[in-house]
Protein backbone atom coordinates (compact mmCIF):
# COMPACT_ATOMS: atom_id res chain seq x y z
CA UNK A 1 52.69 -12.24 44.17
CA UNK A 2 50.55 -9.89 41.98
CA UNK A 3 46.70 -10.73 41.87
CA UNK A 4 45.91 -7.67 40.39
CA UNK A 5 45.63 -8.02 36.40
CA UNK A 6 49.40 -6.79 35.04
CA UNK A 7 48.49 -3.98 32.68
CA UNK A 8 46.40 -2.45 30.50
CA UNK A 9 46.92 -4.48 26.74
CA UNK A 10 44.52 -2.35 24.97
CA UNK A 11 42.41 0.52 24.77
CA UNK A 12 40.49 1.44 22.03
CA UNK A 13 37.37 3.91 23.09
CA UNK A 14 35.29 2.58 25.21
CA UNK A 15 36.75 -1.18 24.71
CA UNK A 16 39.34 -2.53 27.09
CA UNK A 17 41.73 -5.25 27.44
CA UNK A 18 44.11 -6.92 30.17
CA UNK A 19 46.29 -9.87 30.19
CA UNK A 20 46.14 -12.26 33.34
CA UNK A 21 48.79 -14.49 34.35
CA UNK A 22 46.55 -16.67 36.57
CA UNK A 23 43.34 -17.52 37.61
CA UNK A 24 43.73 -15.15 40.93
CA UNK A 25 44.50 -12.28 38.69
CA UNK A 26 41.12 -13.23 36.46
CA UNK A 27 39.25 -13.32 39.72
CA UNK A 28 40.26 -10.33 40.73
CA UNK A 29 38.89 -8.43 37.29
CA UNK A 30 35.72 -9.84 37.99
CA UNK A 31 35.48 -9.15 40.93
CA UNK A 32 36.32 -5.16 39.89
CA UNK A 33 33.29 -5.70 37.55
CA UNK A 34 31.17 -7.37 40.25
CA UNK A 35 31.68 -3.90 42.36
CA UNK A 36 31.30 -1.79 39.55
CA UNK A 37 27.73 -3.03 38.72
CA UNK A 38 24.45 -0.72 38.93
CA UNK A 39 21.15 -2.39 39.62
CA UNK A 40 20.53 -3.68 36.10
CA UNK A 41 23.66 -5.12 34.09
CA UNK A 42 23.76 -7.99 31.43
CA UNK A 43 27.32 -9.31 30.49
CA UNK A 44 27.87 -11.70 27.83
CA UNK A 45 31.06 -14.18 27.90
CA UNK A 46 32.63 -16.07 24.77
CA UNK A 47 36.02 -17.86 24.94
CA UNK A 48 37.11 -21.43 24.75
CA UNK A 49 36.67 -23.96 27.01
CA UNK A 50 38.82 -23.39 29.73
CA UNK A 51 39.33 -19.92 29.41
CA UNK A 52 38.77 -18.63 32.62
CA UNK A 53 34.99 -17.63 31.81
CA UNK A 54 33.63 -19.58 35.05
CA UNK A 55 36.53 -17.56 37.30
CA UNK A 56 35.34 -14.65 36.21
CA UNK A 57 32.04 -15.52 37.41
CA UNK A 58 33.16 -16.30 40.49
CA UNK A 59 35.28 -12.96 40.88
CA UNK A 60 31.82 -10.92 40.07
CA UNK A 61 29.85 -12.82 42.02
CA UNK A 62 32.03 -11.37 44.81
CA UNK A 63 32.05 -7.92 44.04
CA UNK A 64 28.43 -8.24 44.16
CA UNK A 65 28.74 -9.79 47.77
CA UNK A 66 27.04 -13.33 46.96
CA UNK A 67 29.35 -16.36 47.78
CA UNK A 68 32.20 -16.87 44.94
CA UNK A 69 32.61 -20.66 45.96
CA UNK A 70 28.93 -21.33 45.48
CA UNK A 71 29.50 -20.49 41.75
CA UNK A 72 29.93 -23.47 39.27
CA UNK A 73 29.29 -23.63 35.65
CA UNK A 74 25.35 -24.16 35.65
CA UNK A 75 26.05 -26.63 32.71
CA UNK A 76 23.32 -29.10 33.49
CA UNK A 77 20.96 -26.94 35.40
CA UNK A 78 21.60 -23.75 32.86
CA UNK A 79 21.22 -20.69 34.99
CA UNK A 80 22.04 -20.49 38.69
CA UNK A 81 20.81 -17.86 40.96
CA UNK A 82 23.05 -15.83 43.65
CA UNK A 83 22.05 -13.63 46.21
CA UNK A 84 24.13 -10.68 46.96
CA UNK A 85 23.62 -7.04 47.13
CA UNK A 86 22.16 -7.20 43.54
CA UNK A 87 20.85 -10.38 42.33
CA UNK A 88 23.52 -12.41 39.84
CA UNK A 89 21.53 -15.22 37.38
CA UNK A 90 24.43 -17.02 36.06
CA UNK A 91 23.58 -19.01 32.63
CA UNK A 92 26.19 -21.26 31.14
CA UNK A 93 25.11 -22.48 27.01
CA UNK A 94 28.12 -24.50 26.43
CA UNK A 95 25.49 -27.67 25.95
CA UNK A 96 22.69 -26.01 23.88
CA UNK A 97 23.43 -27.36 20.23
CA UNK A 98 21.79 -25.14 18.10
CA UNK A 99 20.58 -21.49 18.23
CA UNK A 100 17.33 -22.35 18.55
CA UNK A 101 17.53 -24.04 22.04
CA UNK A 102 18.00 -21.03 23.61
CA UNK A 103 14.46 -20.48 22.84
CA UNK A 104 11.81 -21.14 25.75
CA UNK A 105 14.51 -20.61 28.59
CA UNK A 106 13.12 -17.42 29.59
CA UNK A 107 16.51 -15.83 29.43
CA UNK A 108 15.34 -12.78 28.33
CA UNK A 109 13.02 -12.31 31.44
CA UNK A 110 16.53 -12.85 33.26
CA UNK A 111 18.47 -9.69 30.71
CA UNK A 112 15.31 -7.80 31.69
CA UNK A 113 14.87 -8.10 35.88
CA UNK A 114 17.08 -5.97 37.59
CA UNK A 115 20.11 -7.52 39.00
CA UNK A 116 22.96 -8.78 37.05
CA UNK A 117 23.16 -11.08 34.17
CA UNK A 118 25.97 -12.85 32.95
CA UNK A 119 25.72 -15.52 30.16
CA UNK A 120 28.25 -17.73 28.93
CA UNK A 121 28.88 -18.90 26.01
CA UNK A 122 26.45 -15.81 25.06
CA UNK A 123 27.46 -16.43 21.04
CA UNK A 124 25.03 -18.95 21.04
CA UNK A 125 22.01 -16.64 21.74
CA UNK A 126 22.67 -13.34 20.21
CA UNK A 127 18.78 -12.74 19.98
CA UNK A 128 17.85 -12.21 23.70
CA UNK A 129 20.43 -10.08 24.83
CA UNK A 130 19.64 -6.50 25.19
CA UNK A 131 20.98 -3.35 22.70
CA UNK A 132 22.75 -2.50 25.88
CA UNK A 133 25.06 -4.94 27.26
CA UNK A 134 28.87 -5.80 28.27
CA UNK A 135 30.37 -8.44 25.19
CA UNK A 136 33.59 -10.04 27.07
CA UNK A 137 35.96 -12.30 25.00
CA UNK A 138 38.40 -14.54 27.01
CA UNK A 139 41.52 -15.79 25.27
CA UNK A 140 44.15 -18.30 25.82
CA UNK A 141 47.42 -17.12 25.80
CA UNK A 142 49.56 -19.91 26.72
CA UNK A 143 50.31 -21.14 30.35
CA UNK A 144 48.45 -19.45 32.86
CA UNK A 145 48.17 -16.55 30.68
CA UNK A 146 44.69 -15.45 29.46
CA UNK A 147 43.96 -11.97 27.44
CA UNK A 148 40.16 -10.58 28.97
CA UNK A 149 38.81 -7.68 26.84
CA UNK A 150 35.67 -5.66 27.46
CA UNK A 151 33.36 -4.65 25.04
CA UNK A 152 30.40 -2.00 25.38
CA UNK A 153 27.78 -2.08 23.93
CA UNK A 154 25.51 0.98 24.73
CA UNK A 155 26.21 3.88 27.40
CA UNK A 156 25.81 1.80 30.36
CA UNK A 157 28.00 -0.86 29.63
CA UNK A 158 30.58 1.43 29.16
CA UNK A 159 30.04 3.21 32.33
CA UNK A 160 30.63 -0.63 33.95
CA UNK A 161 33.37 -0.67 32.05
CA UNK A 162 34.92 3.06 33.35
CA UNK A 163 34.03 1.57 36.81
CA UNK A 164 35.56 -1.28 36.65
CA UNK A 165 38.88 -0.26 35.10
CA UNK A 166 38.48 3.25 38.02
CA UNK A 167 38.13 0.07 40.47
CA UNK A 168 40.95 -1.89 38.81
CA UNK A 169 43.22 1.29 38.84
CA UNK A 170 42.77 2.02 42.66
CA UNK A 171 43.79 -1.24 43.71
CA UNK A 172 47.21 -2.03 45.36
CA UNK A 173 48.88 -3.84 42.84
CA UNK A 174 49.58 -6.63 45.67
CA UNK A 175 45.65 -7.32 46.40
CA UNK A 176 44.58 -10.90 46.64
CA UNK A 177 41.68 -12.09 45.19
């Protein structure tokens, strides 16, 4: 079985795109992306519910050596902490109504503390994340099949993204997640 993300669907600059046919496969491209991380990395996450958003968490939350079956969507709680070798704060907005509620969570102080970042939902609080930051849209596709496409946003998000497609790249196509 391949748990390695099939191919490449796009590339456009700096932007990337694959298409996974399963949650192992999505786990395994966050996980590439949870290695690839420097100290200080924000990514945001939009996508339906059920797209595989909260499996990607759990694949970076790996690759930055905290425990993937800890993660859960922090949906009541809003933003989860992991310990790893860089810090992960995990915020999930899917129940904040309006714009506004964002407001007063302190997320910013979380886009701003090194470690790593990762919001989602993030279309529901464009203001506090940085100039410089990682915009990934997860898509249904049908099935098991979900399209996962990487957008930078500044120089260092597209360095993550290099790394994480170099990562992706070096992988035996056989890998499990």
């Amino acid at each position: 079985m391949t748990t390695t993300p099939a191919r490449v669907t796009e590339k456009a600059g700096s932007a990337v795109a694959w298409e996974t046919t399963s949650a192992a496969e999505t786990h395994v491209l966050g996980k590439a992306l949870g290695e690839a991380c420097a100290e200080h990395e924000v990514m945001a996450l939009v996508g339906p519910l059920g797209a595989g958003k909260t499996c990607l968490v759990r694949g970076i939350a790996e690759g930055l050596g905290a425990p993937a079956e800890l993660v859960t969507s922090p949906t009541f709680v809003l933003i989860h902490e992991y310990a790893g070798r860089r810090p992960l704060y995990h915020a999930d907005l899917y129940r904040l109504e309006e714009r506004d509620a964002v407001n007063g969570l302190g997320l910013e102080e979380y886009t701003e503390m090194p470690g790593v970042t990762v919001i989602e939902w993030a279309e529901k609080a464009p203001g506090v994340l940085p100039r410089d930051h990682l915009w990934i849209t997860l898509d249904h596709l049908g099935g098991d099949r979900r399209r996962v496409a990487l957008y930078p946003r500044g120089a260092r998000s597209a360095e993550l993204a290099a790394r994480a497609v170099a990562r992706l790249a070096a992988r035996p196509r056989t890998e499990g997640a």
